[in-house]
Protein backbone atom coordinates (compact mmCIF):
# COMPACT_ATOMS: atom_id res chain seq x y z
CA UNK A 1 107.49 -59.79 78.46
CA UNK A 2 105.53 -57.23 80.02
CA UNK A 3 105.21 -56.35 83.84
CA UNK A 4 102.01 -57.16 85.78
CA UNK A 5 100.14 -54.27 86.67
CA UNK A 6 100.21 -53.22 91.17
CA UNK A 7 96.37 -54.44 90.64
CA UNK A 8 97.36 -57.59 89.17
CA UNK A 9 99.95 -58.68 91.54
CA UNK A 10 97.96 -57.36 94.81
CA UNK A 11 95.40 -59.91 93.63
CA UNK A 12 97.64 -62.60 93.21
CA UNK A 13 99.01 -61.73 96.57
CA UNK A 14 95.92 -61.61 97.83
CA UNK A 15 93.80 -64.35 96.65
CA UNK A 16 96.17 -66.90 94.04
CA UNK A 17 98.80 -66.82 96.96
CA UNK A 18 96.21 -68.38 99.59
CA UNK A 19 96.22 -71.43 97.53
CA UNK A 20 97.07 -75.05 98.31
CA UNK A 21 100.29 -75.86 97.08
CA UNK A 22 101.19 -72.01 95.47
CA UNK A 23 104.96 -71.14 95.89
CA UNK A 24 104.75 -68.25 93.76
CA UNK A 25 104.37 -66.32 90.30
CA UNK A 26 105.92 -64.65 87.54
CA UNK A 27 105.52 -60.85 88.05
CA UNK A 28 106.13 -60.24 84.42
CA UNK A 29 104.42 -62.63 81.61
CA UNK A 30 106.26 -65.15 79.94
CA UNK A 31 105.90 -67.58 77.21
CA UNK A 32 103.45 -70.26 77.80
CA UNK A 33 105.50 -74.05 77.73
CA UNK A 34 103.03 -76.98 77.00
CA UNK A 35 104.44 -80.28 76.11
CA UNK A 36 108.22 -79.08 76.71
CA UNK A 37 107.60 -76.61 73.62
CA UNK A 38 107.24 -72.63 74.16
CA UNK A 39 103.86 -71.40 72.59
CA UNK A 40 103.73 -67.65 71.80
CA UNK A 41 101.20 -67.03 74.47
CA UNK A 42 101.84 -64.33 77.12
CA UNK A 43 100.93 -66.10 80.22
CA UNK A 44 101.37 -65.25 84.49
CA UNK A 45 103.26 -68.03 85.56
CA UNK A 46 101.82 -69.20 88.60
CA UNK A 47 104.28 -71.61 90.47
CA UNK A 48 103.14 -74.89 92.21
CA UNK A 49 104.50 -77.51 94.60
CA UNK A 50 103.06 -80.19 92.53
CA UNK A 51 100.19 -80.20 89.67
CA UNK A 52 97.08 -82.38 89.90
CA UNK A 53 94.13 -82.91 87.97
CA UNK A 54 91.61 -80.35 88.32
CA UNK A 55 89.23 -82.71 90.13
CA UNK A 56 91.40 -83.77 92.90
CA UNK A 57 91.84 -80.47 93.82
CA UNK A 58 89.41 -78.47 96.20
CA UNK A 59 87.36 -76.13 94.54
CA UNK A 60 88.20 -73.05 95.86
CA UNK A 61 92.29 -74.09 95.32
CA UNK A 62 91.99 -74.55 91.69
CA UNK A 63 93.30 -71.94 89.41
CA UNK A 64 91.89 -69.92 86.85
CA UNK A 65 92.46 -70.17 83.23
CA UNK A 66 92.51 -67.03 83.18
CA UNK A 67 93.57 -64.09 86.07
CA UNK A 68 92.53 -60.86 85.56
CA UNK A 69 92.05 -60.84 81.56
CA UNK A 70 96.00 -62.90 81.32
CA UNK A 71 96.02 -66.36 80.38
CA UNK A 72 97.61 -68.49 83.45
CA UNK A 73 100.30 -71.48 83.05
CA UNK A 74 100.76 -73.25 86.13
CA UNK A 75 104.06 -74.92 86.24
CA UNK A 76 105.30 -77.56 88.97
CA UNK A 77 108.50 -76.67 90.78
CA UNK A 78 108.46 -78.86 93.73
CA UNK A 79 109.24 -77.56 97.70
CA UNK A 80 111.06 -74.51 97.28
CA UNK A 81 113.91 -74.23 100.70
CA UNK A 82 115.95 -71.88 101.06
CA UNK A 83 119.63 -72.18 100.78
CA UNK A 84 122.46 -71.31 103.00
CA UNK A 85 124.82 -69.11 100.78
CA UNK A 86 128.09 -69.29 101.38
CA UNK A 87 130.72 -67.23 100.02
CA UNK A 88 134.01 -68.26 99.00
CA UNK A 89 136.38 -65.43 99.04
């Protein structure tokens, strides 16, 4: 795993953030998953409410194969709330 450079993750900030449905992303690359099996690919994980076929999807909110020279994996995680954390001392 190797950390994102400030360049990388201001432009993911910036511009992969302002997406429909993006929740988030991996600030250090991980191990691509395709078909429930890890692929030794170094990818940015970018994190999505739900994944859809590139054609449903407005142009401008589809995500590159590629961001800034890394490989991306998008990867659905559904709504992402908050929690109330309660501790139990």
């Amino acid at each position: 795993m190797t950390h994102l450079a400030d360049d990388q993750i201001t432009f993911i900030n910036d511009v992969i953030m302002k997406k429909s449905g993006v929740v988030g992303f991996s600030v250090v690359t991980q191990k691509r998953v395709k078909a429930g099996k890890v692929v030794d690919v170094d990818v940015v994980r970018i994190y999505v409410k739900r994944k859809a076929k590139p054609d449903a999807i407005k142009p401008e909110d589809v995500i590159d194969a590629t961001i800034m020279g890394i490989p991306s994996d998008v990867v659905e995680v559904g709504e992402i709330v908050a929690q109330n954390s309660a501790r139990l001392d």
